[in-house]
PDB file of N, CA and C in Angstrom:
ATOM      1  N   UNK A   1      -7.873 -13.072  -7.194  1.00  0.00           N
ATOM      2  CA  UNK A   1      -7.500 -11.829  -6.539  1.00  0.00           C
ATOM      3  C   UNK A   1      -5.984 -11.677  -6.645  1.00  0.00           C
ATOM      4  N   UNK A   2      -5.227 -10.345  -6.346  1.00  0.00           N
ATOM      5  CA  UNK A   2      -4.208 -10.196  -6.758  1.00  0.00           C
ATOM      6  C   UNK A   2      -3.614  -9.249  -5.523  1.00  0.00           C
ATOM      7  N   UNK A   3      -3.014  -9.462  -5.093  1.00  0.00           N
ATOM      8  CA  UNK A   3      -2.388  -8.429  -3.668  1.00  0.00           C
ATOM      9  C   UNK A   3      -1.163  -7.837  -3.984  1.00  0.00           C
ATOM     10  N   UNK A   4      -0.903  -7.135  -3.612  1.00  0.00           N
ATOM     11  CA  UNK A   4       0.599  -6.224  -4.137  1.00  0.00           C
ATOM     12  C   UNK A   4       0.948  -5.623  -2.568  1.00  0.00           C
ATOM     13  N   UNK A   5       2.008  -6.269  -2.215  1.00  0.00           N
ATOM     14  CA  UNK A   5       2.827  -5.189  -0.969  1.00  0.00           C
ATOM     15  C   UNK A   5       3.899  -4.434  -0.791  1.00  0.00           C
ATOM     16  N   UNK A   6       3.728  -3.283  -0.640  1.00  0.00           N
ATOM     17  CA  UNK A   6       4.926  -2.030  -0.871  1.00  0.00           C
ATOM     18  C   UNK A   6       5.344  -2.017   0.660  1.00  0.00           C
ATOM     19  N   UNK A   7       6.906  -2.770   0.805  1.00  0.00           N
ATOM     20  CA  UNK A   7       7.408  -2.589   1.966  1.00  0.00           C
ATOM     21  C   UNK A   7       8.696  -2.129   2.048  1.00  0.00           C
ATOM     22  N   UNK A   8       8.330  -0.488   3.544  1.00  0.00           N
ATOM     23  CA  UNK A   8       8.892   0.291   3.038  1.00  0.00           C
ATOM     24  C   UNK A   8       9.957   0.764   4.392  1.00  0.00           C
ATOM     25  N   UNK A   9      11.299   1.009   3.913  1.00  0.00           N
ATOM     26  CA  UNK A   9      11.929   0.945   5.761  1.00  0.00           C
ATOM     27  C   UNK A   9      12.084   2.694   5.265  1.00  0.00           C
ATOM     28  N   UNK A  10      12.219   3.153   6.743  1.00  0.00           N
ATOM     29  CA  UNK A  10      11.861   4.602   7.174  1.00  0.00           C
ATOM     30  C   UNK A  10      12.995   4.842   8.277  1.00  0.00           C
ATOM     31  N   UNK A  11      13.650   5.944   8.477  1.00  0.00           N
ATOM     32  CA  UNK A  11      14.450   6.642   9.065  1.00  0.00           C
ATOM     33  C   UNK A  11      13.500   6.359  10.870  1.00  0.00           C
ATOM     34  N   UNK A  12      14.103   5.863  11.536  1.00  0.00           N
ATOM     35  CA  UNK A  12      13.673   6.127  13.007  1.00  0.00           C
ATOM     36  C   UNK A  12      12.951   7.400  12.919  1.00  0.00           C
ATOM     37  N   UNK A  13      11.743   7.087  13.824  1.00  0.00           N
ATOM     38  CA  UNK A  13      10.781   8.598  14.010  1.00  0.00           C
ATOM     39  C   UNK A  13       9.915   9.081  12.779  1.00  0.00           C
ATOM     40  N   UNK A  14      10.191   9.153  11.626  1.00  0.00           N
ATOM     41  CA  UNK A  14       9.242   8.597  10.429  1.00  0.00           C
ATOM     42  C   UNK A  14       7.875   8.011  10.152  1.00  0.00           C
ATOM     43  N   UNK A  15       7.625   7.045  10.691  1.00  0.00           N
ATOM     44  CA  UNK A  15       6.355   6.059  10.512  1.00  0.00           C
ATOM     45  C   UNK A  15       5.589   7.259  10.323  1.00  0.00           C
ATOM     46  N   UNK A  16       4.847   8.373  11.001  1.00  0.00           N
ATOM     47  CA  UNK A  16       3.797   8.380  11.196  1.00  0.00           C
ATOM     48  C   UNK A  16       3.584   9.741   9.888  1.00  0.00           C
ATOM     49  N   UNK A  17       5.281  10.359   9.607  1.00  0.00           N
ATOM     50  CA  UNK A  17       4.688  11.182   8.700  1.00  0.00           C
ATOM     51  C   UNK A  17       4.516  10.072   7.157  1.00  0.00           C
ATOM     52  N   UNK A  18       4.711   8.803   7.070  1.00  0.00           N
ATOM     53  CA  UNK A  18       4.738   7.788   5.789  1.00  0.00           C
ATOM     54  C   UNK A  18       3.564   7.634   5.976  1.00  0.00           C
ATOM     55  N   UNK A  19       2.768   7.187   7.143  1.00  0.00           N
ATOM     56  CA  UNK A  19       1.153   6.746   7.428  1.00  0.00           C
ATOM     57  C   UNK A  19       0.805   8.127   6.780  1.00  0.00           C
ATOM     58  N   UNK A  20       0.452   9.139   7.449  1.00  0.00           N
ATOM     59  CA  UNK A  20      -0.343  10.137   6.977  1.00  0.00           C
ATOM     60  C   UNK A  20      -0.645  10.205   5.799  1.00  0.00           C
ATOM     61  N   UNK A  21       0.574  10.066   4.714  1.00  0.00           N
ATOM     62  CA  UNK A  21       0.234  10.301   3.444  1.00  0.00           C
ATOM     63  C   UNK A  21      -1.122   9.329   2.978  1.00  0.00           C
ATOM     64  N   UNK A  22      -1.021   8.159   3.470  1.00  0.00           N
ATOM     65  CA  UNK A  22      -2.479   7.170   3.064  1.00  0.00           C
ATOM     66  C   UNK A  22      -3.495   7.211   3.684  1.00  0.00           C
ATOM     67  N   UNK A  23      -3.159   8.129   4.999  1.00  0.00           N
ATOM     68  CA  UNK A  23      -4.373   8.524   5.448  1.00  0.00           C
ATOM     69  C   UNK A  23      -5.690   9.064   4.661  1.00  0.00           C
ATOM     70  N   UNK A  24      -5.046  10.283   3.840  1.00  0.00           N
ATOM     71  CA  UNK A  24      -5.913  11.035   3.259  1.00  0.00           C
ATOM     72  C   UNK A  24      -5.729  11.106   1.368  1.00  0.00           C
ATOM     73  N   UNK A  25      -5.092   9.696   1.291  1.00  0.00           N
ATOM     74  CA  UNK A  25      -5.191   9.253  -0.301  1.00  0.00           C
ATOM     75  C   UNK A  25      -6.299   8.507  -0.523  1.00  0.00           C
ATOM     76  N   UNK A  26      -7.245   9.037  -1.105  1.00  0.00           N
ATOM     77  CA  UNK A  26      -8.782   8.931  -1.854  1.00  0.00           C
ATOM     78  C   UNK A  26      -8.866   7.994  -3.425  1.00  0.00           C
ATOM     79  N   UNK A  27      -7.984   8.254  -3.794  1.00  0.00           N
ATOM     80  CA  UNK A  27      -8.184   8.358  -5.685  1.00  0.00           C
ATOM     81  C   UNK A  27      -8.036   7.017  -5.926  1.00  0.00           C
ATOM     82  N   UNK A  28      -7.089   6.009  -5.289  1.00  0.00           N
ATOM     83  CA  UNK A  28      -6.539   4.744  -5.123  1.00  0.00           C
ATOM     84  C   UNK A  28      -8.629   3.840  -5.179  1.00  0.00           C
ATOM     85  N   UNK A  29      -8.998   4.647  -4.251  1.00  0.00           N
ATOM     86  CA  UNK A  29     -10.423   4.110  -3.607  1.00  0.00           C
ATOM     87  C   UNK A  29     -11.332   3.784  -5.226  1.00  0.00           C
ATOM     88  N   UNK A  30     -11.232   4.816  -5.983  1.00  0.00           N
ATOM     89  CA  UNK A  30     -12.458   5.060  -6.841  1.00  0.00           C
ATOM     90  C   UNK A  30     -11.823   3.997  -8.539  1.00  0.00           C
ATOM     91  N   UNK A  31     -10.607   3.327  -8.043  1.00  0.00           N
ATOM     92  CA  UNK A  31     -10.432   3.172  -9.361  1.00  0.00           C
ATOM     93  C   UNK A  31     -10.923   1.601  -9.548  1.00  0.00           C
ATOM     94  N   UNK A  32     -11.205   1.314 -10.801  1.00  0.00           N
ATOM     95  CA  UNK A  32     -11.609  -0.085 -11.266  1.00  0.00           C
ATOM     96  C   UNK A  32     -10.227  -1.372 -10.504  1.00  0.00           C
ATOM     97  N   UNK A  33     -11.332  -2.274 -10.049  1.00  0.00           N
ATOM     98  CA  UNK A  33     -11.018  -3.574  -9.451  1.00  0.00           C
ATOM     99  C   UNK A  33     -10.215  -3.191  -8.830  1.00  0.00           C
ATOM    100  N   UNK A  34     -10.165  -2.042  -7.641  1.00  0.00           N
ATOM    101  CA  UNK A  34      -9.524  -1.862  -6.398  1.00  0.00           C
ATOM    102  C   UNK A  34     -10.511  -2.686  -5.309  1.00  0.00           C
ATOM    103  N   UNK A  35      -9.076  -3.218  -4.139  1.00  0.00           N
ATOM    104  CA  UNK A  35     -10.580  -4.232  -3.206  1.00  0.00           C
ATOM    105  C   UNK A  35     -10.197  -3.942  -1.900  1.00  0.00           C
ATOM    106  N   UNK A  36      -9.331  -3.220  -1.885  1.00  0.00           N
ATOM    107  CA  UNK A  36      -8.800  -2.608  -0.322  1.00  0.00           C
ATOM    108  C   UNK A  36      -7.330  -2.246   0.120  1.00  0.00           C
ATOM    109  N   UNK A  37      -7.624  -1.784   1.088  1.00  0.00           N
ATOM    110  CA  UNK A  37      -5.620  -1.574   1.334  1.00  0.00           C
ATOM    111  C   UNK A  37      -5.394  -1.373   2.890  1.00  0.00           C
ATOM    112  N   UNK A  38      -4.728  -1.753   3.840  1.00  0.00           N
ATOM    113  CA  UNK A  38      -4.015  -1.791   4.771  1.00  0.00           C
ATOM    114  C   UNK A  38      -2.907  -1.096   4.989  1.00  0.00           C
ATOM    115  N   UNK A  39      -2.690  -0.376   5.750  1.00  0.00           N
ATOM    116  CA  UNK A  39      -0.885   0.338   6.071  1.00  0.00           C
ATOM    117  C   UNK A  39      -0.972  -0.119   7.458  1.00  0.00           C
ATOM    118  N   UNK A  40       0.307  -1.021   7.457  1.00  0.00           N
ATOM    119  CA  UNK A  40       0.605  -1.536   9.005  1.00  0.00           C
ATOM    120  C   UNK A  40       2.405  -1.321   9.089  1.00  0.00           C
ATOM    121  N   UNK A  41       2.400  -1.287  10.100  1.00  0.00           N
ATOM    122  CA  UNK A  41       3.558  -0.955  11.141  1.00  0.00           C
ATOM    123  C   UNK A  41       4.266  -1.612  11.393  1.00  0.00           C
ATOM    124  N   UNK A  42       5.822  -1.812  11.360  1.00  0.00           N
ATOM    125  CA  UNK A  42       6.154  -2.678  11.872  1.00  0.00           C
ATOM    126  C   UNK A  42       7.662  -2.063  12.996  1.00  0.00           C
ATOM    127  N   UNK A  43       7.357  -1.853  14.017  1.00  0.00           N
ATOM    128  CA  UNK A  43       8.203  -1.012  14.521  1.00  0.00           C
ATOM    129  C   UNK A  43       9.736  -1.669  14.964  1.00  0.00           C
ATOM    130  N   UNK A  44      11.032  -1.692  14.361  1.00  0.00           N
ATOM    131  CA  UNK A  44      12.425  -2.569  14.115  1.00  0.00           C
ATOM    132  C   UNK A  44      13.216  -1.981  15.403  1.00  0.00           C
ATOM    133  N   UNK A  45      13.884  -3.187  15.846  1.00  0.00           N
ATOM    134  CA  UNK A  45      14.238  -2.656  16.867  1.00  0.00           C
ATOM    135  C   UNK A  45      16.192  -2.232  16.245  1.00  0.00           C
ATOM    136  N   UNK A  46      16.162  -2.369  15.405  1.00  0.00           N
ATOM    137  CA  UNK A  46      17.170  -2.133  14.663  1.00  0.00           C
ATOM    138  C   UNK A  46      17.383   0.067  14.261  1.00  0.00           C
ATOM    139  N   UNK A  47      18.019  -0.232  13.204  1.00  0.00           N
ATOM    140  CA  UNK A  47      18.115   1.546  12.415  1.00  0.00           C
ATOM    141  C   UNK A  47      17.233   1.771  12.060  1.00  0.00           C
ATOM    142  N   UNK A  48      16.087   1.141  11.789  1.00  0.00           N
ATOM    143  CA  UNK A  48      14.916   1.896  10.863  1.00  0.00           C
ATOM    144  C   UNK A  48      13.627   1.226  11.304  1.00  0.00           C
ATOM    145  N   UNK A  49      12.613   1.378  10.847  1.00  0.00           N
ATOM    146  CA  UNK A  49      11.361   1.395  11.389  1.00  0.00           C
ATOM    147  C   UNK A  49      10.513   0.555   9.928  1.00  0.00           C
ATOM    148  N   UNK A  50       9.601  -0.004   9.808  1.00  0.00           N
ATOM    149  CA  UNK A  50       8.980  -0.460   8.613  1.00  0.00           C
ATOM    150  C   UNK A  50       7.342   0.020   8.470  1.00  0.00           C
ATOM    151  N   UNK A  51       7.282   0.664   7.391  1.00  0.00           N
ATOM    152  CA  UNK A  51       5.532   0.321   6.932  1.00  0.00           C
ATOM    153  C   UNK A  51       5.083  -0.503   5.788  1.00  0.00           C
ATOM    154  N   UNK A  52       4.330  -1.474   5.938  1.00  0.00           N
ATOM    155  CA  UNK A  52       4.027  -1.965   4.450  1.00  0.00           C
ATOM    156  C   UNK A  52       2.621  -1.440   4.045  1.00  0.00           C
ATOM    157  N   UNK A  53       2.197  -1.722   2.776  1.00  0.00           N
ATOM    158  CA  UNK A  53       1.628  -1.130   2.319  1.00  0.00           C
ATOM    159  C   UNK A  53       0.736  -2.363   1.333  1.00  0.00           C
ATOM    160  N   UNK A  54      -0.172  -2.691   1.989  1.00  0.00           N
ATOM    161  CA  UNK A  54      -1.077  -3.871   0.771  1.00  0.00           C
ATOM    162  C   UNK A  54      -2.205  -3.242   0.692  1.00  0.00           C
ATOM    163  N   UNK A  55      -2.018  -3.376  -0.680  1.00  0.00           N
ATOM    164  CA  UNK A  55      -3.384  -3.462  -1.886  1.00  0.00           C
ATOM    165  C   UNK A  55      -3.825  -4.716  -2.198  1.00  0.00           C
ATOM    166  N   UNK A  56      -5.544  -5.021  -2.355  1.00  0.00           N
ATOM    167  CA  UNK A  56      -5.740  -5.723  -2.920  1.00  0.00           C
ATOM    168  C   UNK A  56      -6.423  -5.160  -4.186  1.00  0.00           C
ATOM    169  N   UNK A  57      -6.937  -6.289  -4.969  1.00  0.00           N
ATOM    170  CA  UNK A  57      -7.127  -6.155  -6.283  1.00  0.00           C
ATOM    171  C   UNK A  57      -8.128  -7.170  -6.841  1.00  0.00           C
ATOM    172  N   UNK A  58      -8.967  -7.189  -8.168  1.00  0.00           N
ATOM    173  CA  UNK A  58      -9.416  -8.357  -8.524  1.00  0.00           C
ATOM    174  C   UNK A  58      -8.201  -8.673 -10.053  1.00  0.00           C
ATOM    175  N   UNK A  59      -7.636  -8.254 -10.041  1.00  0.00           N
ATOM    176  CA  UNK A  59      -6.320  -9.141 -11.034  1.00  0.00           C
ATOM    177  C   UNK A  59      -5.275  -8.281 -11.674  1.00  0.00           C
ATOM    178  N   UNK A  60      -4.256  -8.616 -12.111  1.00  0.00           N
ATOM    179  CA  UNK A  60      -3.123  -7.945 -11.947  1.00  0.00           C
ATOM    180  C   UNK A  60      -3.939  -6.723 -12.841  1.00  0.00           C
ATOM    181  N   UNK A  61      -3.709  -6.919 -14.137  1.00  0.00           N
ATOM    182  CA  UNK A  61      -4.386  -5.915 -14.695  1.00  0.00           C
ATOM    183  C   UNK A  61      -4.988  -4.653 -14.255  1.00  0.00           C
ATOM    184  N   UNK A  62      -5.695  -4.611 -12.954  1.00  0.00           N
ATOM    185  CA  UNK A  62      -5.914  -3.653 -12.648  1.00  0.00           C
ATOM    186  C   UNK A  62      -4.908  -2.595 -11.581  1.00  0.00           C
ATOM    187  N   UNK A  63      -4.158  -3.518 -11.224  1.00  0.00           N
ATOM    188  CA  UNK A  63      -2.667  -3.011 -10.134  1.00  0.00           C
ATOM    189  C   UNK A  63      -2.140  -1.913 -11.529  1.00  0.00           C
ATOM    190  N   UNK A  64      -1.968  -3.047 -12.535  1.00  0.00           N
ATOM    191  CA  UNK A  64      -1.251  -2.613 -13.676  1.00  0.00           C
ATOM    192  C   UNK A  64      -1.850  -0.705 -13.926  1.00  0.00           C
ATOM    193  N   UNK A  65      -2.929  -0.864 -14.512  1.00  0.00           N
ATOM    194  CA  UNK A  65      -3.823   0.428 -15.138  1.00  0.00           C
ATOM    195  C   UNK A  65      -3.668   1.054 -13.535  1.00  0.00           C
ATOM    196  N   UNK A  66      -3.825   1.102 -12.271  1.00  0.00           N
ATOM    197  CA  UNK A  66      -3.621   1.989 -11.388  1.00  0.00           C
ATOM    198  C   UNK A  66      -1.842   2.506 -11.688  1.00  0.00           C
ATOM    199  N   UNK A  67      -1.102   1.782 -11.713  1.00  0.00           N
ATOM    200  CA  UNK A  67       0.301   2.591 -11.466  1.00  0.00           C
ATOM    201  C   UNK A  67       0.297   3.421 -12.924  1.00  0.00           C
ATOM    202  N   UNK A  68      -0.301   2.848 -14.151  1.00  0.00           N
ATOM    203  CA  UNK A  68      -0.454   3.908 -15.120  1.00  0.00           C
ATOM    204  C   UNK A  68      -0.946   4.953 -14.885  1.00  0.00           C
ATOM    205  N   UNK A  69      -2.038   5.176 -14.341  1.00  0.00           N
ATOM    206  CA  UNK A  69      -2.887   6.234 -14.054  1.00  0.00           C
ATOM    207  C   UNK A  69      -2.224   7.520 -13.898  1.00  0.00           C
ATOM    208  N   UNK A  70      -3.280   8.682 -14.373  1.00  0.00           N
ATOM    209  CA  UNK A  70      -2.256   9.809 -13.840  1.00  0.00           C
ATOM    210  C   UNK A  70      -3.014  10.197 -12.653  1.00  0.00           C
ATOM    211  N   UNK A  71      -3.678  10.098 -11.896  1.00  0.00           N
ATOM    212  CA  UNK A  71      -3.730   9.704 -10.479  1.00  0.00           C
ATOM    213  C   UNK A  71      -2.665   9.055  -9.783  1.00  0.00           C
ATOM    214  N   UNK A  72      -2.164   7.611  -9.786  1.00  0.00           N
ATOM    215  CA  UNK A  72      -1.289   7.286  -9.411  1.00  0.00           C
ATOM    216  C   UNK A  72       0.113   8.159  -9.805  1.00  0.00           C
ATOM    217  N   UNK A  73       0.509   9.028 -10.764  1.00  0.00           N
ATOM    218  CA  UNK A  73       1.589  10.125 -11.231  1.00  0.00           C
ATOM    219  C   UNK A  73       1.553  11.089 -10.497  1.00  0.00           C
ATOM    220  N   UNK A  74       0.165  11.380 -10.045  1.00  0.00           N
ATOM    221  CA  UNK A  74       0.582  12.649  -9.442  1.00  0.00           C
ATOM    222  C   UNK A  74       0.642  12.401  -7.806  1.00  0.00           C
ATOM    223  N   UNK A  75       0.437  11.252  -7.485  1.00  0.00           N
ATOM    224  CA  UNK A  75       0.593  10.944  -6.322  1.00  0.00           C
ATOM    225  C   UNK A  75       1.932  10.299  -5.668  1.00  0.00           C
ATOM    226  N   UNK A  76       2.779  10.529  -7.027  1.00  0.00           N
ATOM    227  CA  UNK A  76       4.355  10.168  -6.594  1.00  0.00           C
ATOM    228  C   UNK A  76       5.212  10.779  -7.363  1.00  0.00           C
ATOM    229  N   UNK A  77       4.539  12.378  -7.552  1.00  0.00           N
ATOM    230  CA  UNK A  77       5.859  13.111  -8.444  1.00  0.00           C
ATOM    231  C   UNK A  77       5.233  14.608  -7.565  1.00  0.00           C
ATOM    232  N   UNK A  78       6.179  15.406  -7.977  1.00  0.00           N
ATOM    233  CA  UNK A  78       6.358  17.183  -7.238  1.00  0.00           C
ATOM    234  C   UNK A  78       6.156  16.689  -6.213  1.00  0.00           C
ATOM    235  N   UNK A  79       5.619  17.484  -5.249  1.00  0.00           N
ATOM    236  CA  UNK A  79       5.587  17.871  -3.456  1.00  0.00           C
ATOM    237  C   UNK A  79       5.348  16.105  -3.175  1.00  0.00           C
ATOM    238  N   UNK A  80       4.678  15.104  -3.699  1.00  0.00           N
ATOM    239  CA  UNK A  80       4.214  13.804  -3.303  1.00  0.00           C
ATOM    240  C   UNK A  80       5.734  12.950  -4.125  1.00  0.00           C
ATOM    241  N   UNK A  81       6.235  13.360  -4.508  1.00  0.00           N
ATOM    242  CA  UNK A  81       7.508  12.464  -4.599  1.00  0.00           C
ATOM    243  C   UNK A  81       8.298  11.822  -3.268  1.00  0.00           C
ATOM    244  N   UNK A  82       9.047  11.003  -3.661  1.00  0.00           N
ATOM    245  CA  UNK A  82       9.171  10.327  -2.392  1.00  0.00           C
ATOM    246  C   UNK A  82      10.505  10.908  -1.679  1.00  0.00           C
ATOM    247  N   UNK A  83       9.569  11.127  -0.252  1.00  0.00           N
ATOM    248  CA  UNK A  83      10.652  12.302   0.852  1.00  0.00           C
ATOM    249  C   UNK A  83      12.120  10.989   1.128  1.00  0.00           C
ATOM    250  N   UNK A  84      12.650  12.107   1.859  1.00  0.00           N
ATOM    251  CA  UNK A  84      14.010  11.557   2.147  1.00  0.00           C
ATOM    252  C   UNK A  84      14.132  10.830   3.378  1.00  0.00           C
ATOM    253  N   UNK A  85      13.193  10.694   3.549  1.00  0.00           N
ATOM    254  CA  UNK A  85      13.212  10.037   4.977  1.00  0.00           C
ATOM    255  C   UNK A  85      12.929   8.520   5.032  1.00  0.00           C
ATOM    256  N   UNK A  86      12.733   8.045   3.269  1.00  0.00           N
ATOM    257  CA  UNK A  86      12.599   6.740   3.021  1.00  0.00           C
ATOM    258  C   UNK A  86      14.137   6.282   2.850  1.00  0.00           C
ATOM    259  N   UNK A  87      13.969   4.768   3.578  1.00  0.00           N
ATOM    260  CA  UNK A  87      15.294   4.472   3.032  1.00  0.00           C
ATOM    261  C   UNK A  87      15.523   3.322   1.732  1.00  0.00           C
ATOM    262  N   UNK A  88      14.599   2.634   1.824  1.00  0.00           N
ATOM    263  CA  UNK A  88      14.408   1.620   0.867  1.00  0.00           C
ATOM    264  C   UNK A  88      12.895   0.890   0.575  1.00  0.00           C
ATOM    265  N   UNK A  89      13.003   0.446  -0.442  1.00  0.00           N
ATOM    266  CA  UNK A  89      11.543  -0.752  -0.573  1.00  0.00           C
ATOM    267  C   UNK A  89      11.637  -1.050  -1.404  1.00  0.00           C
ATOM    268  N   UNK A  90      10.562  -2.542  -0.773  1.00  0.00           N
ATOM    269  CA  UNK A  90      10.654  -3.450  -1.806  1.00  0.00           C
ATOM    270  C   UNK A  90       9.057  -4.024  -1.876  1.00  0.00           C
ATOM    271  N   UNK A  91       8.792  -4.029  -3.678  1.00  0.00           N
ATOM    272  CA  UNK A  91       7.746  -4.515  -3.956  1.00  0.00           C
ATOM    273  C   UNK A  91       7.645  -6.073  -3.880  1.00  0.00           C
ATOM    274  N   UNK A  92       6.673  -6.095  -3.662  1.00  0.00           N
ATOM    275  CA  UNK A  92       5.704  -8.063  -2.961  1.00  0.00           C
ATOM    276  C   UNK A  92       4.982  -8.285  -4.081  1.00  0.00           C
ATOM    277  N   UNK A  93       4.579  -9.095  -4.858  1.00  0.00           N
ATOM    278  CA  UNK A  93       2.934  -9.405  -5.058  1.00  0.00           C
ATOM    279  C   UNK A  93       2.556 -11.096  -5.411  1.00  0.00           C
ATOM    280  N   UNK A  94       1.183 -10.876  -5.683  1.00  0.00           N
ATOM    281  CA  UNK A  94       0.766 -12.331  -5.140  1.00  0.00           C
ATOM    282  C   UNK A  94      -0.276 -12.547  -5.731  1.00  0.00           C
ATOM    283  N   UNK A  95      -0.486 -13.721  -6.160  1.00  0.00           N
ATOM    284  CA  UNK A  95      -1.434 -14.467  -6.682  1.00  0.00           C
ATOM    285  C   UNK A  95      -2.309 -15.156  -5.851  1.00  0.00           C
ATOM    286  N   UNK A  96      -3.557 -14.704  -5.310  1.00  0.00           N
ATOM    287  CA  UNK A  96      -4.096 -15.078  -4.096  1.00  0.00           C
ATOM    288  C   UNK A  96      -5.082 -16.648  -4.469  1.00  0.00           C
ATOM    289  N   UNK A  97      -4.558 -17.259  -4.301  1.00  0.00           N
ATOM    290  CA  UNK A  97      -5.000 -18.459  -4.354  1.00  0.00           C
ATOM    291  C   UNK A  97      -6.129 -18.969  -3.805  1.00  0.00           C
ATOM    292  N   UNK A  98      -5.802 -18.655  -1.915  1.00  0.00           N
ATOM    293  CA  UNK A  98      -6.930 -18.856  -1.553  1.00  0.00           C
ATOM    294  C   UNK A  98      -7.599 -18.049  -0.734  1.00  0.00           C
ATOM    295  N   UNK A  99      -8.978 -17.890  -0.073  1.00  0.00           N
ATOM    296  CA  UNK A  99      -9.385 -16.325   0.415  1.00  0.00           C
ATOM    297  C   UNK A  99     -10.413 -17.320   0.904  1.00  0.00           C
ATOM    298  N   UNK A 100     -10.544 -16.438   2.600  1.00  0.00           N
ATOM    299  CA  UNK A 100     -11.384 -17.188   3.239  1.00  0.00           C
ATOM    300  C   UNK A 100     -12.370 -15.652   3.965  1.00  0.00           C
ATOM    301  N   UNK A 101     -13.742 -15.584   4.160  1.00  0.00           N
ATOM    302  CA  UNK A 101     -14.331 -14.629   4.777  1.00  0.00           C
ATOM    303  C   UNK A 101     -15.296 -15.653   5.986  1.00  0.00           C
ATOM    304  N   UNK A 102     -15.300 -14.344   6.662  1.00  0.00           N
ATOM    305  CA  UNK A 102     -16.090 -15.026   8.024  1.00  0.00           C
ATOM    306  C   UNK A 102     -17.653 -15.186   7.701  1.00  0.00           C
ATOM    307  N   UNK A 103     -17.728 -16.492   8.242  1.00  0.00           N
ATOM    308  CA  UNK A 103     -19.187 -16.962   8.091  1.00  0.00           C
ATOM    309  C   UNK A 103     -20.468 -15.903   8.884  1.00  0.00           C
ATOM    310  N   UNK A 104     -21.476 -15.905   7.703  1.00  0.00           N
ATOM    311  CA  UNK A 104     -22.240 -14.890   8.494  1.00  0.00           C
ATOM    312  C   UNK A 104     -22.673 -16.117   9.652  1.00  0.00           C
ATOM    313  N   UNK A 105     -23.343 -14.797  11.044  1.00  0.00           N
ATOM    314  CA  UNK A 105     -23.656 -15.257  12.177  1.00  0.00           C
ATOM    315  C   UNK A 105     -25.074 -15.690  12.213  1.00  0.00           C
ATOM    316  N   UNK A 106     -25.501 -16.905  12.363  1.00  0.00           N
ATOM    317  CA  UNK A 106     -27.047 -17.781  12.529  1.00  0.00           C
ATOM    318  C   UNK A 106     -27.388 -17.622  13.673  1.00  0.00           C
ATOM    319  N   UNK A 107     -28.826 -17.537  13.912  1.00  0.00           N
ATOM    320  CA  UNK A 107     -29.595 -16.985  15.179  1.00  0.00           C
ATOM    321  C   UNK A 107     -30.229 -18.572  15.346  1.00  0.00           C
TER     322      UNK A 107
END
């Protein structure tokens, strides 16, 4: 498995218009060896505010062919280009070594 995290600092007061946008991003969902994604919060008690942003994956390759995509293009160019209210980020990723799921429950 392959995880990729987009972490992203935001202008105080921000977070929730950065969430929205993944609220209602679909296209990410339908593409080959996508395996999930998370947007969490991290609220700084500093100048800025944080969201990260993990994807998982079943191997780089497919992270790869998503940022090609023109799905992924049009979801970060015209009106979806990135607002001004970002201040920085930085890409993560990872070679998931190990992965643990919860045991099903025995009666």
């Amino acid at each position: 498995m392959y995880n990729v995290s987009n972490i992203i600092q935001v202008k105080k007061g921000f977070v929730d218009a950065l969430v929205g946008r993944f609220e209602h991003a679909t296209n990410v969902q339908k593409f080959d060896g996508f395996r999930g994604m998370e947007v969490m919060v991290t609220i700084q008690n500093g100048d800025y505010d944080e969201v990260t942003i993990l994807t998982r994956w079943d191997k780089k390759e497919d992270f790869t062919n998503w940022t090609k995509s023109d799905d992924f293009k049009r979801g970060h160019s015209g009106a979806n280009a990135r607002p001004d209210f970002i201040l920085n980020n930085k890409v993560v990723t990872y070679d998931v070594r190990v992965s643990k799921e919860p045991e099903a429950a025995t009666k």
